[in-house]
Protein backbone atom coordinates (compact mmCIF):
# COMPACT_ATOMS: atom_id res chain seq x y z
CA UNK A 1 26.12 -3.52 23.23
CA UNK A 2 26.87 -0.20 21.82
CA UNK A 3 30.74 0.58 22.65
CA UNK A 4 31.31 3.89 24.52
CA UNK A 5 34.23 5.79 22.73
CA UNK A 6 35.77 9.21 21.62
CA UNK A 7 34.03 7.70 17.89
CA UNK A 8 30.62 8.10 19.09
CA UNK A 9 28.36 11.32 19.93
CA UNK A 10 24.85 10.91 22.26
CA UNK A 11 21.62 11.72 20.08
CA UNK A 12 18.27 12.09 21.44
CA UNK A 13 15.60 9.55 20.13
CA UNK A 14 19.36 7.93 18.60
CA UNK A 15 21.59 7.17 21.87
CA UNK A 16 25.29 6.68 20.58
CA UNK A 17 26.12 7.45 16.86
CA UNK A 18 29.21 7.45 14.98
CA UNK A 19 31.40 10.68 14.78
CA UNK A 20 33.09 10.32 11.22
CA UNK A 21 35.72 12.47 12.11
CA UNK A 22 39.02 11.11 10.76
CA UNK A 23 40.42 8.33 8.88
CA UNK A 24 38.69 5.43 10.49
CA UNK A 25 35.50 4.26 8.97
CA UNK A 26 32.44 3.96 11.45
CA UNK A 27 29.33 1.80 10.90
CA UNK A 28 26.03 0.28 11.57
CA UNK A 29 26.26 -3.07 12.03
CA UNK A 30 22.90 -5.53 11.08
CA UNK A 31 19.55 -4.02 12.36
CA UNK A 32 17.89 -6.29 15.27
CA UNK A 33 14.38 -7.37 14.91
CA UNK A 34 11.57 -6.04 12.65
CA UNK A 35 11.88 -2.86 11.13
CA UNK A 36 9.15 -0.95 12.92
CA UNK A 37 11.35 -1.84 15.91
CA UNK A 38 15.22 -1.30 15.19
CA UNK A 39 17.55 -1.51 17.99
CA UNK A 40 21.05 -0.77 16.41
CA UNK A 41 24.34 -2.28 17.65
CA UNK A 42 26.60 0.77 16.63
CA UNK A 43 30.84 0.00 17.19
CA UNK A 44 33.43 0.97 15.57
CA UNK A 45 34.74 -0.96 12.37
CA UNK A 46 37.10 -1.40 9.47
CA UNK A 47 36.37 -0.91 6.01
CA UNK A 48 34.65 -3.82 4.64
CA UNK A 49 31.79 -4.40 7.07
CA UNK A 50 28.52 -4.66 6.26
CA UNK A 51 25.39 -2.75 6.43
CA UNK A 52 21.88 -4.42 6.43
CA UNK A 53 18.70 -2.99 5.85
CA UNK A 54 15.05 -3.62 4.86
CA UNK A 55 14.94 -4.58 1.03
CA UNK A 56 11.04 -5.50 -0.18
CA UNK A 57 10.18 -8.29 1.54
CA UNK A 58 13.12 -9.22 3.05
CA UNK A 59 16.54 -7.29 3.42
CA UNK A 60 19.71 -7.02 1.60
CA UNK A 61 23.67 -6.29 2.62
CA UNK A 62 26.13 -3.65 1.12
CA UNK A 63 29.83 -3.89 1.91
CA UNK A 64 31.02 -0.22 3.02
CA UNK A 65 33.80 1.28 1.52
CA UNK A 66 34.92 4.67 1.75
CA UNK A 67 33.14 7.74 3.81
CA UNK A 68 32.39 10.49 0.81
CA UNK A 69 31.14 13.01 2.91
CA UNK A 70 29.03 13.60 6.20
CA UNK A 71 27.56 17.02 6.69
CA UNK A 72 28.62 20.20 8.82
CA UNK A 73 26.47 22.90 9.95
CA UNK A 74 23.59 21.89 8.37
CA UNK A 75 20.35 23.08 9.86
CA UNK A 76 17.91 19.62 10.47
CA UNK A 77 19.56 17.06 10.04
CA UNK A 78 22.90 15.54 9.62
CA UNK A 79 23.91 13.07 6.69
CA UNK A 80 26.23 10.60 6.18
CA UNK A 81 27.23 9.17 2.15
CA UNK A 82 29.67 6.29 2.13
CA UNK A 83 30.86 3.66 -1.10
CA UNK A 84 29.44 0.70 -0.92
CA UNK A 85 29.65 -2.58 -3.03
CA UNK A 86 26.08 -5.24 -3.16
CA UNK A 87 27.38 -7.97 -0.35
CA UNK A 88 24.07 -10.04 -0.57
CA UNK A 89 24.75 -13.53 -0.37
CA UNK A 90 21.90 -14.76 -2.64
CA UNK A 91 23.11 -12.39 -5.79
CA UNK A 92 24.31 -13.93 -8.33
CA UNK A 93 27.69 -12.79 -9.83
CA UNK A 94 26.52 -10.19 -13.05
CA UNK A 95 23.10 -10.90 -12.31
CA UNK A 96 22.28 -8.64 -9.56
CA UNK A 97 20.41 -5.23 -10.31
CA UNK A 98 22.66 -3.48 -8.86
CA UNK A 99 26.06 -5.19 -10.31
CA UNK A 100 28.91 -3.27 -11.91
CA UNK A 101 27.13 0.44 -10.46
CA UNK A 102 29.00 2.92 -8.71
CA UNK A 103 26.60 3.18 -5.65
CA UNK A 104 26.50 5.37 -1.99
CA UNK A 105 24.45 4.40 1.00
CA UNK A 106 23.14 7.64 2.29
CA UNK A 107 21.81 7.79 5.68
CA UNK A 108 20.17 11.06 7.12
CA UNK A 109 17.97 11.41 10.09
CA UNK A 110 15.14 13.84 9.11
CA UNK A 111 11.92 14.36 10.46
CA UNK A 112 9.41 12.19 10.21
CA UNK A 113 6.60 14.22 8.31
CA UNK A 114 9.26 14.83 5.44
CA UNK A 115 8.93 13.89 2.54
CA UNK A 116 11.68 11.07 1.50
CA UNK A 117 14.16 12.05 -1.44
CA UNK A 118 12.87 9.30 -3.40
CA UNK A 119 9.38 10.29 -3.94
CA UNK A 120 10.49 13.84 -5.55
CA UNK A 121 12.92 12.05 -7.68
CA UNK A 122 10.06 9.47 -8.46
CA UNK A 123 7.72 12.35 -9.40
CA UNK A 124 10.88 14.03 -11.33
CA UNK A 125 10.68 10.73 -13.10
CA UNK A 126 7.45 10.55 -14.30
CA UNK A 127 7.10 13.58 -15.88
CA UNK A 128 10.71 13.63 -17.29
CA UNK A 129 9.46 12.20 -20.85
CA UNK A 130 9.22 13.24 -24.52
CA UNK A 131 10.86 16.76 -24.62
CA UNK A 132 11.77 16.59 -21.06
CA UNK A 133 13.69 13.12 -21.49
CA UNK A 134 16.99 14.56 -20.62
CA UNK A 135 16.62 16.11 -17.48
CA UNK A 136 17.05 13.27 -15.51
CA UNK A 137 20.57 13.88 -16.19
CA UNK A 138 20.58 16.71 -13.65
CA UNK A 139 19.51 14.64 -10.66
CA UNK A 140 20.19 12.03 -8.63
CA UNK A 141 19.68 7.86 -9.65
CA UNK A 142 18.28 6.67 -6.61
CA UNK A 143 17.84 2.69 -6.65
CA UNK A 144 16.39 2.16 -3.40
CA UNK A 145 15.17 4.11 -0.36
CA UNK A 146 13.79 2.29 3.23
CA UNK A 147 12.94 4.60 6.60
CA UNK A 148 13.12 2.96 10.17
CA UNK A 149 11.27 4.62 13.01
CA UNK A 150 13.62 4.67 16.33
CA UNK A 151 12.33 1.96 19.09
CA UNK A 152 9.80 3.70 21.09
CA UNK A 153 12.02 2.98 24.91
CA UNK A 154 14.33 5.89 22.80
CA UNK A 155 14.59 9.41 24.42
CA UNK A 156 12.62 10.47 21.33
CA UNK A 157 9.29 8.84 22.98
CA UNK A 158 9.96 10.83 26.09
CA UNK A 159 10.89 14.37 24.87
CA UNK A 160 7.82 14.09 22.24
CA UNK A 161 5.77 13.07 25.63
CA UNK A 162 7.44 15.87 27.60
CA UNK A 163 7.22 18.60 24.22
CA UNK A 164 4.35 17.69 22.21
CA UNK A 165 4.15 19.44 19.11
CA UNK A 166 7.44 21.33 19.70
CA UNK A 167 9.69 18.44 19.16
CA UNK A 168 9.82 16.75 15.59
CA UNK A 169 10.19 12.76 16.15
CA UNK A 170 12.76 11.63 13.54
CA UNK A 171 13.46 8.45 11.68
CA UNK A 172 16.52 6.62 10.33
CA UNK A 173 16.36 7.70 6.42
CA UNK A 174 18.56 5.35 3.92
CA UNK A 175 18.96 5.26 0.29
CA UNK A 176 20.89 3.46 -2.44
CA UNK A 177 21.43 6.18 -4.94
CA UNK A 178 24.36 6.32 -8.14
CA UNK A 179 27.94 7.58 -6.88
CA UNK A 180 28.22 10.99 -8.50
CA UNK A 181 31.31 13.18 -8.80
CA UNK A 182 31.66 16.36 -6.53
CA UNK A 183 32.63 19.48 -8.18
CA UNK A 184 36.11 19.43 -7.13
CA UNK A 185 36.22 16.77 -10.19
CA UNK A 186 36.10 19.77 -12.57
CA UNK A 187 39.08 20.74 -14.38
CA UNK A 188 38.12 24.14 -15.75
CA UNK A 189 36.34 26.80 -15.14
CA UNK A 190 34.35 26.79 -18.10
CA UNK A 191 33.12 23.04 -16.86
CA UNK A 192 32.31 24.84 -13.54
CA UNK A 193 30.27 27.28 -15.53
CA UNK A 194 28.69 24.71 -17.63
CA UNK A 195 27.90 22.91 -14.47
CA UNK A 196 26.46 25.78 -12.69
CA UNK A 197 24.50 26.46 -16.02
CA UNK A 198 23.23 22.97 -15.98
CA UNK A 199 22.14 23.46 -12.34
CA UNK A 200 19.31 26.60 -13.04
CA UNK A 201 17.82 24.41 -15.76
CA UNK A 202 17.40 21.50 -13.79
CA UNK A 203 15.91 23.50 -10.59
CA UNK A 204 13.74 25.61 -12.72
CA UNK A 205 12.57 22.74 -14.86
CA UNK A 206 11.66 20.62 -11.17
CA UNK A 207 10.42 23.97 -10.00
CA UNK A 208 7.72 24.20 -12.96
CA UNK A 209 6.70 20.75 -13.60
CA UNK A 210 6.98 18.73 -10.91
CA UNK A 211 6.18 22.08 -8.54
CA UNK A 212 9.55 21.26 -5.84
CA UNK A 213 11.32 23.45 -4.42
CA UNK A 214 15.07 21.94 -3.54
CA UNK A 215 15.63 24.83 -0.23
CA UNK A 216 19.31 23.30 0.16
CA UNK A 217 21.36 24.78 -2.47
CA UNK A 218 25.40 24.18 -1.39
CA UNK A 219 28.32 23.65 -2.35
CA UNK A 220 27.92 19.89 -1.82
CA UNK A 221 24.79 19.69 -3.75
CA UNK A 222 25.88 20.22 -6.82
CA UNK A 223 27.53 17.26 -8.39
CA UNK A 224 28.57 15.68 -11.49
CA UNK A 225 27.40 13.11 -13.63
CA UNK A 226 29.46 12.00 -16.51
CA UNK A 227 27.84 9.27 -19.38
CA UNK A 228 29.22 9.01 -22.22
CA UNK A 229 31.86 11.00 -21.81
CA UNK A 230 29.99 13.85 -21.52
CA UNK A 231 30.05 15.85 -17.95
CA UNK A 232 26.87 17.30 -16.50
CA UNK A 233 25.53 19.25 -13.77
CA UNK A 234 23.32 16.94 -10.96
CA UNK A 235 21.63 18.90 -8.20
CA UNK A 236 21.86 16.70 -5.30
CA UNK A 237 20.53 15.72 -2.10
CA UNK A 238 16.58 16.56 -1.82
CA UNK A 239 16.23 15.96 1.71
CA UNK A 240 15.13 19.39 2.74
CA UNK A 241 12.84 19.88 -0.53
CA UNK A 242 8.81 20.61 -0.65
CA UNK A 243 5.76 20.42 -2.90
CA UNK A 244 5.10 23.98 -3.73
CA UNK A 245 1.35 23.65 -3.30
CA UNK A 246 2.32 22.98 0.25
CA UNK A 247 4.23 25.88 1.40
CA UNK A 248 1.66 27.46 2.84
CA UNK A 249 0.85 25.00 5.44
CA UNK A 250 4.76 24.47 6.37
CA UNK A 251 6.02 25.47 9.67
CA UNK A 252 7.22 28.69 10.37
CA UNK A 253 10.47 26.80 11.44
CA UNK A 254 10.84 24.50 8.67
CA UNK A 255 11.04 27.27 6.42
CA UNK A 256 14.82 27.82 7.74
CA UNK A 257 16.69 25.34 6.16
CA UNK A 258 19.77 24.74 3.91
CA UNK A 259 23.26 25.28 4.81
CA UNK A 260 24.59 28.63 6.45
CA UNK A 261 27.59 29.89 4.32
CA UNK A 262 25.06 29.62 1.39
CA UNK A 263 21.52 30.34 2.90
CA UNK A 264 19.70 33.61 1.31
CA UNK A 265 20.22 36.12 3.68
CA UNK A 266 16.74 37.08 5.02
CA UNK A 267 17.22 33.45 6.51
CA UNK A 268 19.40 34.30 8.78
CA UNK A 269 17.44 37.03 10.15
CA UNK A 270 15.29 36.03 13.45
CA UNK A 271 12.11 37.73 12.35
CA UNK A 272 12.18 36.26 8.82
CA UNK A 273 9.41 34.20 8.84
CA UNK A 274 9.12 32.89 5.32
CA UNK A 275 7.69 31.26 3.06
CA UNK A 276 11.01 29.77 1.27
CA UNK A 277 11.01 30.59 -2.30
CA UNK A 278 12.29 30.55 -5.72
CA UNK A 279 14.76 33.82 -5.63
CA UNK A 280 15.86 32.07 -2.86
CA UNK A 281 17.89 29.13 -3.69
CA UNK A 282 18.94 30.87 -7.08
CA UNK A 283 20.66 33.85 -3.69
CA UNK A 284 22.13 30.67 -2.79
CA UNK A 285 23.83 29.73 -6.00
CA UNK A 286 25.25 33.23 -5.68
CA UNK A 287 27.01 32.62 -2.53
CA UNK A 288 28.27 29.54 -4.05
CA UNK A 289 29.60 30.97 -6.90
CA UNK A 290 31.39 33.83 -4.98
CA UNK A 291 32.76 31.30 -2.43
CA UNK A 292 34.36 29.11 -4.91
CA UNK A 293 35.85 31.64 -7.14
CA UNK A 294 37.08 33.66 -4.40
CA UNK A 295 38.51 31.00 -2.07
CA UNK A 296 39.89 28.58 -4.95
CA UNK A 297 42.97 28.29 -6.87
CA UNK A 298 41.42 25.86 -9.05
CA UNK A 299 37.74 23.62 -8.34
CA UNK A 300 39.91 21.52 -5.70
CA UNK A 301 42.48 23.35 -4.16
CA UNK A 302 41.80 26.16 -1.65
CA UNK A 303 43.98 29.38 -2.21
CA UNK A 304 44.64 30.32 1.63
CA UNK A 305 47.17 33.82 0.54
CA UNK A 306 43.98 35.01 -1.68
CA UNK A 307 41.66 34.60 0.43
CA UNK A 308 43.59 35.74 3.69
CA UNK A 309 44.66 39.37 2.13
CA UNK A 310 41.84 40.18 -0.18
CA UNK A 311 38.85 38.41 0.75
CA UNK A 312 37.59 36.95 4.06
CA UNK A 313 34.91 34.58 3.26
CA UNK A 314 36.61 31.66 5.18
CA UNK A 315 34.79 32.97 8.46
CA UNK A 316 31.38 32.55 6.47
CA UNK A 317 31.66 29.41 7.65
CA UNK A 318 32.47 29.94 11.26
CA UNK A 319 30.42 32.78 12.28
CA UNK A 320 26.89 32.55 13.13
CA UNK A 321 23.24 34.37 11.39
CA UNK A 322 23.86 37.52 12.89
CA UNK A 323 27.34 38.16 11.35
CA UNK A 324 26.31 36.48 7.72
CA UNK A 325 23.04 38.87 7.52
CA UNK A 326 25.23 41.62 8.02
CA UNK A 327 28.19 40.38 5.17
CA UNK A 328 25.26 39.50 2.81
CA UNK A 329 23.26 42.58 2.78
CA UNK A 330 26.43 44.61 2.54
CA UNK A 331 27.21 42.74 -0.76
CA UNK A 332 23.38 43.10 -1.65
CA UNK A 333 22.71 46.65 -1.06
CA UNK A 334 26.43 47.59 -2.37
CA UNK A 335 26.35 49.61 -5.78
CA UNK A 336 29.47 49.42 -6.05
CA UNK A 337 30.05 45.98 -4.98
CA UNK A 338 32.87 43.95 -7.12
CA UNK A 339 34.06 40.81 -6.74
CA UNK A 340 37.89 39.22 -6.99
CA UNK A 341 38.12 35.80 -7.92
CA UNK A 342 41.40 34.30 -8.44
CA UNK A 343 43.21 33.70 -11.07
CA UNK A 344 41.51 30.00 -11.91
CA UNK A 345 38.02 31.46 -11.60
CA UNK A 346 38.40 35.63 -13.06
CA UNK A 347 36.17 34.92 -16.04
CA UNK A 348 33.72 34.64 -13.55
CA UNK A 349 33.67 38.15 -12.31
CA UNK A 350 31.27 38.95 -14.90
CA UNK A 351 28.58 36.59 -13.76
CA UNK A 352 29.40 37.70 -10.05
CA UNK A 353 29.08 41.04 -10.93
CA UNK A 354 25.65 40.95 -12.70
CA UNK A 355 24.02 38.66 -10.46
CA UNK A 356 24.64 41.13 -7.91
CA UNK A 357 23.37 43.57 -9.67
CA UNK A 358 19.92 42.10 -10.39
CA UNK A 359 19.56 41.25 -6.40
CA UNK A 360 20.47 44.76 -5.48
CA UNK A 361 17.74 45.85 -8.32
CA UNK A 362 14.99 43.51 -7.22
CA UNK A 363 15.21 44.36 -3.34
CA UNK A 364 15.61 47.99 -4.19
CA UNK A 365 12.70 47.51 -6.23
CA UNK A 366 11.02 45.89 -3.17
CA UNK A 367 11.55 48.75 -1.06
CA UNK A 368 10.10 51.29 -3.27
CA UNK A 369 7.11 48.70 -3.59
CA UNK A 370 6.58 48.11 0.33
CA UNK A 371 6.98 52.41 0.36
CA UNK A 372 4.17 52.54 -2.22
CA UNK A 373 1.74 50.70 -0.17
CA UNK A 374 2.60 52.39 2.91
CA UNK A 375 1.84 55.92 1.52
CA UNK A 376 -1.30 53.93 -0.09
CA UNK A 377 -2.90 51.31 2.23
CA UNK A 378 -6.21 51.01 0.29
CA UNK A 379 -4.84 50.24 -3.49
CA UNK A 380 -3.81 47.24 -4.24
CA UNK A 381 -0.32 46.51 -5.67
CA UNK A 382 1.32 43.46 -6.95
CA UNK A 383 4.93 42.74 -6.69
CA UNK A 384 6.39 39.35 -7.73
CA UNK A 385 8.06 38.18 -4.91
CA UNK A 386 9.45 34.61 -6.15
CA UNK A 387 11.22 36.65 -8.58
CA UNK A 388 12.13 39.93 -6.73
CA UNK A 389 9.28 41.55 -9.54
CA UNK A 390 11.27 39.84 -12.11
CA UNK A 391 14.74 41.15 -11.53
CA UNK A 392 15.86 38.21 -10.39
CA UNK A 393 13.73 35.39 -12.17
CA UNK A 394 14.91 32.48 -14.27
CA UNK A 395 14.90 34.89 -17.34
CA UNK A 396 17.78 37.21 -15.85
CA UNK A 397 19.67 34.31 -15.06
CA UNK A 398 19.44 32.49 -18.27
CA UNK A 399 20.73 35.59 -19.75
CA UNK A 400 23.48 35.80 -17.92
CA UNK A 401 24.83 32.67 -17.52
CA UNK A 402 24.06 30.95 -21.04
CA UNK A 403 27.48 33.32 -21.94
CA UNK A 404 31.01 32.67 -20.06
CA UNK A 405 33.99 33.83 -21.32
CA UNK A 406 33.31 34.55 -24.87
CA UNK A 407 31.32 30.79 -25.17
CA UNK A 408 28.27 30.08 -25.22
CA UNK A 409 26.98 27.33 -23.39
CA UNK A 410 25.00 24.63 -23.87
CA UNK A 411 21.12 25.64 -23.40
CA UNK A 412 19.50 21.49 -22.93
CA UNK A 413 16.12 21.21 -24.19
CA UNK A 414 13.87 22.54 -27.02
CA UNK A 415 11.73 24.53 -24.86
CA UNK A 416 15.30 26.29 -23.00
CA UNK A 417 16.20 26.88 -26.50
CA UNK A 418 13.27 28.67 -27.70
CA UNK A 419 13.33 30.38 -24.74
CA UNK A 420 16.94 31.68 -25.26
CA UNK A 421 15.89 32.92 -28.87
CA UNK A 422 13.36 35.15 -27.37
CA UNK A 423 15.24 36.57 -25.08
CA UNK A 424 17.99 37.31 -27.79
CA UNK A 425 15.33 39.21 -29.88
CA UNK A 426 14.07 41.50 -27.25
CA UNK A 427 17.52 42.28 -26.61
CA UNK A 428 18.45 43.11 -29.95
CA UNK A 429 14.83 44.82 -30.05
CA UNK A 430 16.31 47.04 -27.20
CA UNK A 431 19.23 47.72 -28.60
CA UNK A 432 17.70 49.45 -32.09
């Protein structure tokens, strides 16, 4: 029986599910009966309970610790990370596979013509060799993955009945990934920077070699990985990701993902009607750059007196699309848009500052490209739109962010290198 409780919220296709609010910890107990068939007996419980779920050919137990984090205001989907220990009865003692990790059971409830987060980090996997054998570094270790479809008497059956195509069936998605550190783990900001650094060379390198798009840059997607004492910059949680050589055939309304605060602005206009792409998710990074430095006192510790008098980006995350259009584009289309970070974050204002700058370059260069081909319909033009015609392309941001404060930071990879060189000599070539 599934208890009926303040803990619990009603979900289509779902029936009762845990609401994670507070300090209580909220569970699944063992799945019932095959697992093209689940029938979940949901009820509140104490940490240290145990979650069971389909493992090969048979199924295995974690022990659930602590709740990490569970999403808010995420469009499609909602997701729920907790601590967990191996609790499988047959393991033995430092013999287990998954013995002496830091693991997270990560349940989400995405569609069911997603793609799981495994398979990109698979393909990630596969090419991530020879000169490319540190990048898995910069994304997540994910152990094990299983999907259950919801038992067909669920509303889900009906409203897909009732909707057709409209309405997306969705599935119970788990994972056993590595426990990484959130960014609040930072203790300065040139780790943030380095970090943040890390972050485009990991979702450019995925973007050109495996061809995936991640379409959920945030705040609590970007993570930390330390080994060997060394700290680096993860991009997390692929949930909402896509093979590039299938955007075109993706739904107008899958195209609108991510999470608000941080979504590039034309998503949040109602006749956007995409395709997602590159310039994108690096807008995104923006926004979470400019949120942290101007609501912080340090990388954990939210500075309410800054951010009350001088900035008001604490109702980014209240308001709805039609009031963050209107904040973004104003910072966009600003010339003389400047940021104030506090104290913890100023060396960032630089960064802030030219970032903005190449966005309000590359859409102004847009306009004067859509004006070209209005005043001539019958030649044809070309106008890099991943890139914003190159004013706001991987290059730019190399440029500007391989620099923080007087240091340089650290460039990964022989190829990023090389790169970096070149890009110094034409700017020295500029400068003669």
């Amino acid at each position: 029986m599934v208890k009926q409780s303040n803990a619990f919220t009603p979900v289509p296709g779902l029936g009762l599910v845990p609401n994670l609010k507070g300090q209580a910890l909220l569970g699944f107990e063992k799945a019932k009966g095959p697992p093209s068939n689940v029938i979940f007996e949901i009820e509140e419980i104490e940490e240290g309970s145990k979650f069971t779920f389909p493992y090969k050919d048979g199924t295995r137990t974690v022990q659930l610790q602590r709740i990490l984090f569970r999403s808010r205001g995420v469009v499609g989907r909602g997701t729920i990370v907790v601590r967990v220990v191996c609790a499988c009865t047959h393991c033995v003692p430092n013999q287990c596979d998954w013995s002496g990790k830091k693991l997270v059971l990560k349940l989400s409830f995405p569609s069911v013509t997603r793609v799981s987060e495994k398979a990109f980090m698979d393909r990630c996997k596969e090419q991530a060799k020879g000169k490319h054998a540190g990048i898995p570094n910069h994304f997540p270790d994910i152990y094990w993955s299983f999907g259950i479809p919801f038992d067909e008497r669920r509303l889900q059956a009906y409203f897909k009945e009732r909707f057709g195509d409209e309405y997306e069936m969705r599935v119970l998605q788990g994972s056993i990934q590595e426990e990484l550190r959130p960014l609040l783990s930072l203790e300065t900001a040139l780790e943030c920077a380095q970090v943040f650094y890390d972050i485009v060379q990991c979702h450019h390198w995925v973007y050109t070699y495996p061809q995936i798009l991640h379409r959920d840059i945030n705040y609590g997607n970007i993570m930390v990985r330390v080994k060997d004492g060394k700290k680096y910059g993860a991009l997390n949680d692929w949930d909402l990701a896509m093979w590039l050589d299938e955007r075109d055939g993706i739904l107008t309304s899958q195209f609108r993902t991510g999470t608000r605060p941080y979504m590039a602005h034309e998503q949040h206009s109602p006749d956007w009607e995409g395709p997602h792409r590159y310039r994108h998710d690096m807008e995104s990074l923006f926004y979470v750059i400019l949120l942290l430095a101007t609501l912080f006192s340090n990388s954990s510790e939210k500075d309410h007196e800054h951010s009350k008098k001088r900035q008001p980006y604490t109702k980014w995350f209240t308001q709805g699309d039609d009031f963050l259009l209107d904040k973004k584009i104003s910072i966009i289309l600003d010339l003389l848009w400047r940021p104030f970070p506090t104290h913890f974050f100023s060396a960032f204002h630089q960064w802030l500052q030219s970032l903005q700058q190449c966005l309000y370059d590359g859409f102004t260069a847009y306009k004067y490209f859509v004006k070209r081909q209005t005043d001539n319909p019958h030649q044809v033009l070309h106008f890099n739109d991943d890139t914003l015609g190159g004013h706001f392309s991987y290059d730019r941001l190399v440029w500007i962010m391989h620099q923080f404060s007087e240091e340089t930071l650290e460039t990964h990879g022989c190829e990023w290198q090389k790169k970096l060189r070149g890009l110094q000599k034409d700017e020295d070539e500029r400068k003669k």
